[in-house]
Protein backbone atom coordinates (compact mmCIF):
# COMPACT_ATOMS: atom_id res chain seq x y z
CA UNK A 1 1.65 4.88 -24.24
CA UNK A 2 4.45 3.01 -25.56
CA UNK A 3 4.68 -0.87 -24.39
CA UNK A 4 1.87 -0.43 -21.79
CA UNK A 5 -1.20 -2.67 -22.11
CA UNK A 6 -4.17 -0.54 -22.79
CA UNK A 7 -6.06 -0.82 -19.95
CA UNK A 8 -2.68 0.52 -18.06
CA UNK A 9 -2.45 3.19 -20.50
CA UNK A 10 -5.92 4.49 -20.15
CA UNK A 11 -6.14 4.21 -16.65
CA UNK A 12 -2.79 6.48 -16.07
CA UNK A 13 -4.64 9.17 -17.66
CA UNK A 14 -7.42 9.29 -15.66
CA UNK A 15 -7.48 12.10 -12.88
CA UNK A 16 -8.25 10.98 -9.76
CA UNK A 17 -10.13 13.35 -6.98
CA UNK A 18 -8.23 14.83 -4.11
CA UNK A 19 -9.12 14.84 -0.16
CA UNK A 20 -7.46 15.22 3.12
CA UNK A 21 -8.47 14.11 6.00
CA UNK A 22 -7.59 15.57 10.04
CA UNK A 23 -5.95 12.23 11.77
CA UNK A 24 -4.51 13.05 15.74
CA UNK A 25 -3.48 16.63 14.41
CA UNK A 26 -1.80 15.49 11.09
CA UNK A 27 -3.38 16.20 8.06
CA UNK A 28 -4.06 12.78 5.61
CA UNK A 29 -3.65 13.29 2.21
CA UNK A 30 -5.40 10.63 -0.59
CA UNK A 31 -6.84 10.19 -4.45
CA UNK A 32 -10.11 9.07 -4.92
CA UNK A 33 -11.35 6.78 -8.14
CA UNK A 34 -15.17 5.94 -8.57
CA UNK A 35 -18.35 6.50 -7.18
CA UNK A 36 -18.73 7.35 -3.66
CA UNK A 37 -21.09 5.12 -1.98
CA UNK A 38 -19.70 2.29 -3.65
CA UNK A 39 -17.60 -0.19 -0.68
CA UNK A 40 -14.51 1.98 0.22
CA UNK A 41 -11.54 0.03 -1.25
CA UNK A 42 -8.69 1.39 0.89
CA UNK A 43 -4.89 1.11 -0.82
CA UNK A 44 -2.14 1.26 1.50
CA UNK A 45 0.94 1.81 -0.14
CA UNK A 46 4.49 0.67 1.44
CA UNK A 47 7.81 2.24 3.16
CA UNK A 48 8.67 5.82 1.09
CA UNK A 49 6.18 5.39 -1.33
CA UNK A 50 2.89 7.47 -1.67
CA UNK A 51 -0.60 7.03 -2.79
CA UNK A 52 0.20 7.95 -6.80
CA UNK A 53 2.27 4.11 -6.72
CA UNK A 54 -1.49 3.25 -7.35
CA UNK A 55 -2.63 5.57 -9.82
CA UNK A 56 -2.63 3.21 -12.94
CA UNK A 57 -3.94 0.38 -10.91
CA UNK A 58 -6.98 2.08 -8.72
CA UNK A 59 -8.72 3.10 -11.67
CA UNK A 60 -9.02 -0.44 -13.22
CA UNK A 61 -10.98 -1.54 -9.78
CA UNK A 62 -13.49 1.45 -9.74
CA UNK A 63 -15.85 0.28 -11.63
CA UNK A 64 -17.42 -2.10 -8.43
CA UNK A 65 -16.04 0.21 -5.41
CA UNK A 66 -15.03 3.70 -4.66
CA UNK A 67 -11.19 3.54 -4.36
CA UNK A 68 -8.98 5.85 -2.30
CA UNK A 69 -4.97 5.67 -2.02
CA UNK A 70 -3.82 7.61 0.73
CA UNK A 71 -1.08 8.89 2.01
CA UNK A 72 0.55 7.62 5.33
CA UNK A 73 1.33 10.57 7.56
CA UNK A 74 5.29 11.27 6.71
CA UNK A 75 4.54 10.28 2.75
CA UNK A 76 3.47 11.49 0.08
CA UNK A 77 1.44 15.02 0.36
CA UNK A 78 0.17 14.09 3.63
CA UNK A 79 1.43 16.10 7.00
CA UNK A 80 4.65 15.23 9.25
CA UNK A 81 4.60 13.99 13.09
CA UNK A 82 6.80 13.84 15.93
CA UNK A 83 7.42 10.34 16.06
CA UNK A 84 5.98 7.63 13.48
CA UNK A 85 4.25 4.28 15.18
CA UNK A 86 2.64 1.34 13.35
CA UNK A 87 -0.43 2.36 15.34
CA UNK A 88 -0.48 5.73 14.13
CA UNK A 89 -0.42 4.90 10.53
CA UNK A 90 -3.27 2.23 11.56
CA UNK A 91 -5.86 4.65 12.93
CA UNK A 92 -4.94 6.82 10.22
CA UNK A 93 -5.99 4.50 7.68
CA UNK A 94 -9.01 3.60 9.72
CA UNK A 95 -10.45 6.85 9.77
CA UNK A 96 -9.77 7.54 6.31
CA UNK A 97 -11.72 4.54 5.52
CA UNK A 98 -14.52 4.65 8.31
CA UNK A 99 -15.02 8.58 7.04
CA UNK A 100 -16.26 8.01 3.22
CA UNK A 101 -19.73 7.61 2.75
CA UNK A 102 -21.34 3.89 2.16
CA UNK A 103 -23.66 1.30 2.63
CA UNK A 104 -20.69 -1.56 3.04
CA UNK A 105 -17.63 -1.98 5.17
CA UNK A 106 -14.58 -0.86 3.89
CA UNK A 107 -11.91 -3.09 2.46
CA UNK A 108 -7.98 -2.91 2.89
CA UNK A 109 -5.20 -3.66 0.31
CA UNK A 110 -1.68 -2.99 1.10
CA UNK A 111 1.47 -3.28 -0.42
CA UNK A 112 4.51 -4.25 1.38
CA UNK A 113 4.96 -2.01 4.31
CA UNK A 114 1.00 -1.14 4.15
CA UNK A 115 0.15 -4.65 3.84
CA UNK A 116 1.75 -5.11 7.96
CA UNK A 117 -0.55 -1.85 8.53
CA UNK A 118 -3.20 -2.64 7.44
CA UNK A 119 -3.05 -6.50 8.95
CA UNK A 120 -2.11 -4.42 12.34
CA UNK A 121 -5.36 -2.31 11.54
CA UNK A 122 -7.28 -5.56 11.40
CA UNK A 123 -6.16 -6.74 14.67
CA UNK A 124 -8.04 -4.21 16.32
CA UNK A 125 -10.31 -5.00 18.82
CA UNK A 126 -13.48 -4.27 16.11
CA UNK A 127 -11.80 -2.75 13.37
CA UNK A 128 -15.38 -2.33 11.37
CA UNK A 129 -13.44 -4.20 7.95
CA UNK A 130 -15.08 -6.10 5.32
CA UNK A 131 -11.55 -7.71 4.43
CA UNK A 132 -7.65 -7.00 4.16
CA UNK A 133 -5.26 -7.93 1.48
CA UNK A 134 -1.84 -7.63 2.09
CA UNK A 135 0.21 -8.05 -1.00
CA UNK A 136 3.42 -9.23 -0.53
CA UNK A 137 3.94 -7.97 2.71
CA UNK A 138 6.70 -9.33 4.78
CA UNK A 139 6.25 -10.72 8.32
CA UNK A 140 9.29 -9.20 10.15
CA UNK A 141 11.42 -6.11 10.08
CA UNK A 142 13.05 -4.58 7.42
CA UNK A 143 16.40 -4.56 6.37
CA UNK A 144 19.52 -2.62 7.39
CA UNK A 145 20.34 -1.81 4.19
CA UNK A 146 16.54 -0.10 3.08
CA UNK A 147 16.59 1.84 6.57
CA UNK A 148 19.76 2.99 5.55
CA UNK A 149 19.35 3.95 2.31
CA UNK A 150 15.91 6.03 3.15
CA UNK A 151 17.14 7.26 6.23
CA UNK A 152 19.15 10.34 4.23
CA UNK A 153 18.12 12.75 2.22
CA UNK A 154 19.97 14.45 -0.62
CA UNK A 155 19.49 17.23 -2.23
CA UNK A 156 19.16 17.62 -6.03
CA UNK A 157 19.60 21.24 -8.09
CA UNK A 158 16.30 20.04 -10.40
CA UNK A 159 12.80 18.60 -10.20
CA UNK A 160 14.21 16.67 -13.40
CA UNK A 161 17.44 15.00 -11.60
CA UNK A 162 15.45 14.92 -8.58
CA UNK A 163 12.80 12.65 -10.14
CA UNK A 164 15.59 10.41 -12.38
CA UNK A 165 17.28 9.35 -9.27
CA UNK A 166 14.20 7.56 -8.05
CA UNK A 167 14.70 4.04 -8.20
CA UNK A 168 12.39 1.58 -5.80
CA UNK A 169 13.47 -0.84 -3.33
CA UNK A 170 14.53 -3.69 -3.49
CA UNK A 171 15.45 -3.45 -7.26
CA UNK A 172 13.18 -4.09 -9.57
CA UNK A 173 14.36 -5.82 -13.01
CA UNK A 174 11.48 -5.57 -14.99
CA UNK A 175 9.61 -2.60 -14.11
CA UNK A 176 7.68 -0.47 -17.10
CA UNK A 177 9.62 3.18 -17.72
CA UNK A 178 6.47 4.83 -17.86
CA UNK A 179 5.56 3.73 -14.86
CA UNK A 180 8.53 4.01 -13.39
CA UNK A 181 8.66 7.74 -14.14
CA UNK A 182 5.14 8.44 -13.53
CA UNK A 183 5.26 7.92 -9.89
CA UNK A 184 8.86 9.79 -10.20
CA UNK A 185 6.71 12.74 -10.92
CA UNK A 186 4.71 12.20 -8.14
CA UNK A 187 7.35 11.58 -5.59
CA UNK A 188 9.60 14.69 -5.17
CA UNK A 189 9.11 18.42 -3.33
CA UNK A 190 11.03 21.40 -3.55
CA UNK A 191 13.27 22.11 -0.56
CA UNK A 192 14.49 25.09 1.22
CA UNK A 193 18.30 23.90 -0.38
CA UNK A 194 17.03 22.15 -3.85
CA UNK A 195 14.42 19.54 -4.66
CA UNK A 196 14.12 16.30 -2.41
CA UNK A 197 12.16 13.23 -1.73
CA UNK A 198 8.43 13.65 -0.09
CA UNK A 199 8.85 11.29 2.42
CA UNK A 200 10.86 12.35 5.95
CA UNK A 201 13.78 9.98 6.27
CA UNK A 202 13.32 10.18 10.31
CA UNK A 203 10.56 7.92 9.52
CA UNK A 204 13.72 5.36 8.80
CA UNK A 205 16.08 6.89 11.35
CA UNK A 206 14.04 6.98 13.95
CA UNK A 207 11.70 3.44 13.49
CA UNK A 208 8.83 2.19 14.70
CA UNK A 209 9.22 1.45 18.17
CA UNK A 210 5.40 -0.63 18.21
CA UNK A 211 6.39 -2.57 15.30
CA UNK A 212 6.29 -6.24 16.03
CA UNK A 213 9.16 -8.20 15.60
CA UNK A 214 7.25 -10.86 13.76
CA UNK A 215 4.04 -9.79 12.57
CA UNK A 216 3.01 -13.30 11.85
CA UNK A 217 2.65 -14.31 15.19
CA UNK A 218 -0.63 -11.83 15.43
CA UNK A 219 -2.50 -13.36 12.35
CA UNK A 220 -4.89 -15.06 14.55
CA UNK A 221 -5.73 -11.97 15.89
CA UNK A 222 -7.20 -10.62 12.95
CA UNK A 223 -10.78 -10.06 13.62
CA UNK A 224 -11.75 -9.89 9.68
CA UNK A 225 -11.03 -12.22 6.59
CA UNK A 226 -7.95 -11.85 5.20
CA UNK A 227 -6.23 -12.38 1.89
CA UNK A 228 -2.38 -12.48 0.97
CA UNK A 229 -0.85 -11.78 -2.11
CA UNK A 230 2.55 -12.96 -3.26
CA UNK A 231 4.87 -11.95 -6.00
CA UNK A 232 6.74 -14.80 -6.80
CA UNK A 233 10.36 -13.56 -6.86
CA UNK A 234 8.98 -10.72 -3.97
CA UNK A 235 10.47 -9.99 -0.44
CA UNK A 236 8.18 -12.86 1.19
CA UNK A 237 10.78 -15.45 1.85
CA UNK A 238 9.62 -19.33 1.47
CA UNK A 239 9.41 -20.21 5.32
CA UNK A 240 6.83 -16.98 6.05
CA UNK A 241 5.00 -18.05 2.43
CA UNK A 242 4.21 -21.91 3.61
CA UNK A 243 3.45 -20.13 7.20
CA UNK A 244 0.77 -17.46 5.61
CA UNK A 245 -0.56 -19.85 2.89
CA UNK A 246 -0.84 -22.43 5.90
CA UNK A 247 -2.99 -19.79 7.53
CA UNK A 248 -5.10 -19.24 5.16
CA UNK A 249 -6.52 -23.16 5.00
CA UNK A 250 -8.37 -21.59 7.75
CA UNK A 251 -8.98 -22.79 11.28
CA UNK A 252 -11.83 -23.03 14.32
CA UNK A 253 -13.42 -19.73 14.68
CA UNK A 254 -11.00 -18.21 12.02
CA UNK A 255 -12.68 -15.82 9.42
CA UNK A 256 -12.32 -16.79 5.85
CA UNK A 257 -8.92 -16.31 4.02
CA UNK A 258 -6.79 -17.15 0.57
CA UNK A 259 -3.81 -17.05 -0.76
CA UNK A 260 -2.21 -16.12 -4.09
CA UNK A 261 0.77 -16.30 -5.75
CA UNK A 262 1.40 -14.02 -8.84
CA UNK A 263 4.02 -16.36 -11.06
CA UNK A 264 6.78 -14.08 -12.76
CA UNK A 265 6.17 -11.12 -10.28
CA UNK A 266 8.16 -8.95 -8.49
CA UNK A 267 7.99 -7.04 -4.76
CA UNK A 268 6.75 -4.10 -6.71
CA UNK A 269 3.84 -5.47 -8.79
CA UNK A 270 2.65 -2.21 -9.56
CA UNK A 271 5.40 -1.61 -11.66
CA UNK A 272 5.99 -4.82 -13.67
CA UNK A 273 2.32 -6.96 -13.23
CA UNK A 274 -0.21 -4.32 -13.33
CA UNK A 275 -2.98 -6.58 -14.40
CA UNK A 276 -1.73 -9.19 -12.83
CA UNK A 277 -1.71 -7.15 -9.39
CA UNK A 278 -5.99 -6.01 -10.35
CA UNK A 279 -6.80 -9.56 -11.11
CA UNK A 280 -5.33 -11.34 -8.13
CA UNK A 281 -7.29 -8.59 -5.92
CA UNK A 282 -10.21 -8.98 -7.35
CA UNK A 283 -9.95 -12.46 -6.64
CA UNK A 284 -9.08 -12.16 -3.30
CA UNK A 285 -12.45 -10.19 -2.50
CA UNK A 286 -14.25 -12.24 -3.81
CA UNK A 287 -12.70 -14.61 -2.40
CA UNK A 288 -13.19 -13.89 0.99
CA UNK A 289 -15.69 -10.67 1.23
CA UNK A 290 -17.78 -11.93 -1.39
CA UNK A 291 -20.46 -9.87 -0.71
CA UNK A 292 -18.56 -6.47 -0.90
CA UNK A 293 -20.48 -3.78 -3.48
């Protein structure tokens, strides 16, 4: 594909698997890569995304582990609920992961918004992880202006102009068009009044009302090693950055942890460091769940 490096290209071709999986009544949609068996590598993808943001990444990391995206509940393909709560979309991604077959523990990686669920996952009491990477995952709440923008719903006459009018958030200034329009494909649903976006805007509307203020303040909580990922010119702003990467020097007791910074990167990695994004996790297991096969 035009302007995409090859491994990129080859990997968006490649078909992934499809499950679902019953979590407290709400059915769990994800995309499986690799052998099962293999470690579980669990990708957690952010606010009004869906699991196909990883679809040209996951497949470059299956040749050592048996990736799955999934869906959170209110994304994606996967069912609606009631009300949407951090710890919700934690034991959701805990029983995705806990449920595949394999030797290993599984490991975490999310991106932005999954990055804080999976780090509240892995402040369970015995969460059962191998590791978590968040990558670049801000410590405290959103903004207005995203919960605003999600929190309505238009309706568009096509599947074409539905898809054209995606555009992530925050901006992102050098993100591939393929890539871009790949996971445009992926990310809108015929309505009862037109075609729409998958994910339900009262997730935005409504909030989260066990979301921490500062999610920082529970790192030492985590009861697994832990890994963060930072896009240089991402959401992370410079006072949480020196606080995580402080963390990660490690402590008494603490398990093991890194940091990494991803120079010339955006919030969205996906879309404009692909191989950047696969390199820097692959480093990050190793770094700290060196073990993991």
């Amino acid at each position: 594909m035009s302007g995409l490096p090859q491994p990129v290209a080859e990997a968006i071709t490649q078909q992934p698997t499809r499950g679902r999986t019953r979590v407290a009544g709400c059915d769990i949609s994800w995309l499986s890569w690799g052998e099962p068996g293999r470690q579980p590598l669990v990708l957690v993808h952010g606010g009004a995304a869906h699991a196909w943001w990883w679809s040209f990444t996951a497949p470059l990391l299956a040749d050592t582990h048996h990736v799955v995206a999934l869906d959170l509940s209110g994304h994606g393909d996967s069912g609606r609920r009631g009300e949407y709560r951090f710890g919700l979309w934690a034991d959701e991604v805990l029983a995705v992961a806990h449920a595949l077959p394999a030797d290993a523990p599984p490991l975490l990686v999310g991106h932005s918004m999954g990055g804080m669920v999976a780090m509240f996952a892995a402040q369970r009491p015995d969460p059962g992880l191998a590791a978590v990477v968040a990558v670049d995952a801000p410590l405290r709440r959103a903004s207005d202006r995203a919960r605003r923008t999600y929190a309505r719903h238009r309706r568009y006459p096509s599947r074409e102009e539905a898809a054209a009018r995606f555009r992530p958030l925050p901006e992102q200034p050098a993100a591939h068009p393929v890539l871009l329009r790949h996971v445009a494909e992926h990310s809108v649903t015929r309505a009862d009044d037109g075609w729409t976006f998958k994910f339900d805007p009262q997730i935005f509307a409504g909030g989260q009302d066990d979301r921490p203020e500062d999610l920082g303040a529970g790192m030492d909580r985590m009861r697994c090693p832990f890994a963060a990922v930072v896009a240089e010119h991402g959401v992370v702003p410079p006072p949480d950055r020196q606080r995580t990467a402080e963390f990660t020097r490690g402590g008494p007791h603490r398990p093991p942890a890194c940091y990494i910074e991803i120079p010339g990167g955006h919030h969205h990695l996906m879309f404009d460091r692909p191989l950047d994004l696969v390199a820097a996790i692959r480093q990050a297991v190793a770094a700290v769940a060196p073990a993991a096969r």
